[in-house]
C-alpha atoms as a PDB file:
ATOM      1  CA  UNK A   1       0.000   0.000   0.000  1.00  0.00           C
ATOM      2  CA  UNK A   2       2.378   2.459   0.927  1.00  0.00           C
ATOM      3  CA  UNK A   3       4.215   1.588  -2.494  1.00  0.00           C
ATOM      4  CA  UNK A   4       1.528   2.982  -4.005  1.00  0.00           C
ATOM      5  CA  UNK A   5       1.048   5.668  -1.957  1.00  0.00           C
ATOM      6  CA  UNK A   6       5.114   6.458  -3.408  1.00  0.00           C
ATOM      7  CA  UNK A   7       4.215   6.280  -7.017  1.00  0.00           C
ATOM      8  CA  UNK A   8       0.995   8.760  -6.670  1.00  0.00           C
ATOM      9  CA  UNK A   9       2.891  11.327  -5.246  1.00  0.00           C
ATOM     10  CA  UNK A  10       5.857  11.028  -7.679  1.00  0.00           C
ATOM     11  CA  UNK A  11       2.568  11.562 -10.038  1.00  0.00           C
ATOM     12  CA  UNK A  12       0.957  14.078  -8.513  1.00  0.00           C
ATOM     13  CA  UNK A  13       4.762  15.701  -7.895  1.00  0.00           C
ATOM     14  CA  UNK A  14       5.599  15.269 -11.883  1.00  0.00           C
ATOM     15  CA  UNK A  15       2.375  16.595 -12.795  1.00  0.00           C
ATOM     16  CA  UNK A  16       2.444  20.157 -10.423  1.00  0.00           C
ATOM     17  CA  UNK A  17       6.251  20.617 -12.610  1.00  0.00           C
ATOM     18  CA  UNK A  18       4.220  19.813 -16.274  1.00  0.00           C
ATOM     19  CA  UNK A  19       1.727  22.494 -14.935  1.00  0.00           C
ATOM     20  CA  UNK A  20       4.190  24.959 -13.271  1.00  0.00           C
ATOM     21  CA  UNK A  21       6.578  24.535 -16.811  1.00  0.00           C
ATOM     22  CA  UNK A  22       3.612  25.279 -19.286  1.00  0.00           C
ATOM     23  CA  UNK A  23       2.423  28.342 -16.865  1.00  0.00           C
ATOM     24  CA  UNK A  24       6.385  29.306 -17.321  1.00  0.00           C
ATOM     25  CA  UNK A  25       6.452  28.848 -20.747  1.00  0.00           C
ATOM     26  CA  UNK A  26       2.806  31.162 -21.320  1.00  0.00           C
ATOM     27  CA  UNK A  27       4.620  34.289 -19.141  1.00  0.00           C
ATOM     28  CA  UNK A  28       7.575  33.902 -21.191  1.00  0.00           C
ATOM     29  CA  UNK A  29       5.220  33.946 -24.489  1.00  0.00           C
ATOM     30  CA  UNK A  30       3.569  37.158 -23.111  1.00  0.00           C
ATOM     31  CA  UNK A  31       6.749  38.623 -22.055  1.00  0.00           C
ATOM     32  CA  UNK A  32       8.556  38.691 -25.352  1.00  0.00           C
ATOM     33  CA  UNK A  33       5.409  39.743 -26.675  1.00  0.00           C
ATOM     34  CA  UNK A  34       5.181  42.706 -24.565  1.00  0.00           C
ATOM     35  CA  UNK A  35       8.904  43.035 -25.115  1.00  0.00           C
ATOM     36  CA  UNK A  36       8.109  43.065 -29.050  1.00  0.00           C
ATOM     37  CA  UNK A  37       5.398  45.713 -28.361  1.00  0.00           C
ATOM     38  CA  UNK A  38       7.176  48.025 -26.798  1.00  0.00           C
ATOM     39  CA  UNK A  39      11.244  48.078 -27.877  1.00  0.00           C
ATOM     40  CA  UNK A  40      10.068  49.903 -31.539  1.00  0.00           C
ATOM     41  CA  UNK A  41       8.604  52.481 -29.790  1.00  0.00           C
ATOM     42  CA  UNK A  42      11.201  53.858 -27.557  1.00  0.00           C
ATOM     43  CA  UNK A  43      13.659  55.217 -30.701  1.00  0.00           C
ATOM     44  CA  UNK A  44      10.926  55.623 -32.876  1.00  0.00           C
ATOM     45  CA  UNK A  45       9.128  58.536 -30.779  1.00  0.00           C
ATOM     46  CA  UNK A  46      12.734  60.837 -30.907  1.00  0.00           C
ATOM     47  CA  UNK A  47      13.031  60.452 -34.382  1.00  0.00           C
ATOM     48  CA  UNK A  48      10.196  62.949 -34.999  1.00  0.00           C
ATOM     49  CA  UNK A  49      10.938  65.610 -32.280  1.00  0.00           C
ATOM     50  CA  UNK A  50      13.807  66.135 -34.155  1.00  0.00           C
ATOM     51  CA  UNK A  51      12.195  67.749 -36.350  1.00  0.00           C
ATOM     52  CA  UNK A  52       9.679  70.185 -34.375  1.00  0.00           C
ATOM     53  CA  UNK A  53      12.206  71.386 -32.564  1.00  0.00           C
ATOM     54  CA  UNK A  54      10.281  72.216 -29.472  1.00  0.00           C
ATOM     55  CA  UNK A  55      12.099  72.081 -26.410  1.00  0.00           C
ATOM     56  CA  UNK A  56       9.129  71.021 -23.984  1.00  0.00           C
ATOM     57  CA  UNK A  57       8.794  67.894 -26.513  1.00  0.00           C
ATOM     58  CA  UNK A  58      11.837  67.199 -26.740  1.00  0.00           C
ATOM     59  CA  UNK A  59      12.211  66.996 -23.126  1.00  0.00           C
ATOM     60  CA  UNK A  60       9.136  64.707 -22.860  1.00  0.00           C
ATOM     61  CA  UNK A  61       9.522  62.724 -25.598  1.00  0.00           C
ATOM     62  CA  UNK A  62      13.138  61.923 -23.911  1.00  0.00           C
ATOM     63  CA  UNK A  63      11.142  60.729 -20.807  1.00  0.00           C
ATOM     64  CA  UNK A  64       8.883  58.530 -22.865  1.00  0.00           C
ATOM     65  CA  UNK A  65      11.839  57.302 -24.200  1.00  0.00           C
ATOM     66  CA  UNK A  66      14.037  56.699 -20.998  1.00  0.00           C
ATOM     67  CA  UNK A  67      10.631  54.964 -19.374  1.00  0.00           C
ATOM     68  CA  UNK A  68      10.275  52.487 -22.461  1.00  0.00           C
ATOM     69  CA  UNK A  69      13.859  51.612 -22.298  1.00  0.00           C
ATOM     70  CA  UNK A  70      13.579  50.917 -18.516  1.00  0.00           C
ATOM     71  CA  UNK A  71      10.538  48.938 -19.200  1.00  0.00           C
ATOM     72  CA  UNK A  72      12.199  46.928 -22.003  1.00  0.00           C
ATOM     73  CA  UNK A  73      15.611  46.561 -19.374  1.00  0.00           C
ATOM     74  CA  UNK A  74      13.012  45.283 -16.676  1.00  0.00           C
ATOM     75  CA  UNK A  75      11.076  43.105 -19.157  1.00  0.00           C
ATOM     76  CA  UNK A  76      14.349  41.429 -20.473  1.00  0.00           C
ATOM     77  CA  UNK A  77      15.064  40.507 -16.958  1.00  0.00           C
ATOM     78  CA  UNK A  78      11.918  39.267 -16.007  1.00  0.00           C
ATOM     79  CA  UNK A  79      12.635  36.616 -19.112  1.00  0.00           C
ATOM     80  CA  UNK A  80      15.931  35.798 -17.395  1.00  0.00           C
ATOM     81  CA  UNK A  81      13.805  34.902 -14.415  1.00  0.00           C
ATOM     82  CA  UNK A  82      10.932  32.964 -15.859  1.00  0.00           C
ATOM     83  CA  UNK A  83      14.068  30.803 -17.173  1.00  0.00           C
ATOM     84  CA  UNK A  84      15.951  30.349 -14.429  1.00  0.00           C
ATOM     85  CA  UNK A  85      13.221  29.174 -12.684  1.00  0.00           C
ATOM     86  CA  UNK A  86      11.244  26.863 -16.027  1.00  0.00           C
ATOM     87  CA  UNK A  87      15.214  25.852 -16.130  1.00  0.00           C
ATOM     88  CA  UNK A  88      14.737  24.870 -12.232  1.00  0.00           C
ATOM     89  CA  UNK A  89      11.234  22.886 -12.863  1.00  0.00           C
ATOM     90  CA  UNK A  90      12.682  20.907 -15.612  1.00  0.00           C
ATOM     91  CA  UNK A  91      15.264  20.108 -13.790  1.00  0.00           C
ATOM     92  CA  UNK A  92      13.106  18.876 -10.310  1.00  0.00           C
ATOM     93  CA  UNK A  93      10.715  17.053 -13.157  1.00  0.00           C
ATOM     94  CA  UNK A  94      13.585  14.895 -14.899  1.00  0.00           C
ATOM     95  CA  UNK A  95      15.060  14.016 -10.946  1.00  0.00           C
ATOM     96  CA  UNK A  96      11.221  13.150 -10.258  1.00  0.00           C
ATOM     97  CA  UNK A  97      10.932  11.039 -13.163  1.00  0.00           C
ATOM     98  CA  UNK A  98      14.181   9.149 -12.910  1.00  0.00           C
ATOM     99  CA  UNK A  99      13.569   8.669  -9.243  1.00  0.00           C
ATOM    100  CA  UNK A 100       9.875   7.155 -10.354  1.00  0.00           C
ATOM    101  CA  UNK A 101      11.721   4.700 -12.409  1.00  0.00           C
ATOM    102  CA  UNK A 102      13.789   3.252 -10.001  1.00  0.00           C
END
C-alpha cells in the first residue's frame, strides 16, 4: 500500500512541474510579446521631435523614451527569471521522473 502511496505522489509531484513549466512557458510567451510591443517604440518617438524642434517635446519625448527603455531593461530581466526558474522545474521534473523509475 504504501508503495503505491510512493508512485501517486511522484505523479501528482511530476504533474504540479508539467503544470508549473507550461504556466512558465505562457509568461515567457507574453513577455517577449510585450517586449516586441514596446522596444520599436522607444527610438521611434525621438526620431520625430527632431524635427519640431520644441524644447518642452523634446524633453518629454526623452522621458517617454528613458521609461520604455527601462521597461524593455526590466522586461528582459523578467525573461531571465521565468528561465531560471522553467530551467529549475525541468530540472526537479527529470530528478522526479528518474527517481519514479527506479
Amino acid at each position: 500500500m504504501s508503495e503505491n502511496l510512493a508512485l501517486s505522489a511522484a505523479d501528482f509531484r511530476a504533474a504540479q512541474l508539467k503544470t508549473c513549466i507550461a504556466a512558465l512557458d505562457l509568461m515567457t510567451a507574453e513577455t517577449q510579446k510585450m517586449l516586441a510591443e514596446l522596444e520599436p517604440c522607444a527610438g521611434h518617438e525621438h526620431e520625430q521631435v527632431k524635427a519640431e524642434r520644441s524644447s518642452i517635446l523634446q524633453l518629454y519625448v526623452a522621458r517617454v523614451d528613458q521609461s520604455a527603455e527601462t521597461r524593455c531593461r526590466n522586461l528582459r530581466s523578467t525573461l531571465r527569471a521565468i528561465e531560471r526558474e522553467r530551467d529549475r522545474a525541468q530540472y526537479q521534473l527529470a530528478t522526479t521522473l528518474r527517481a519514479d523509475e527506479n
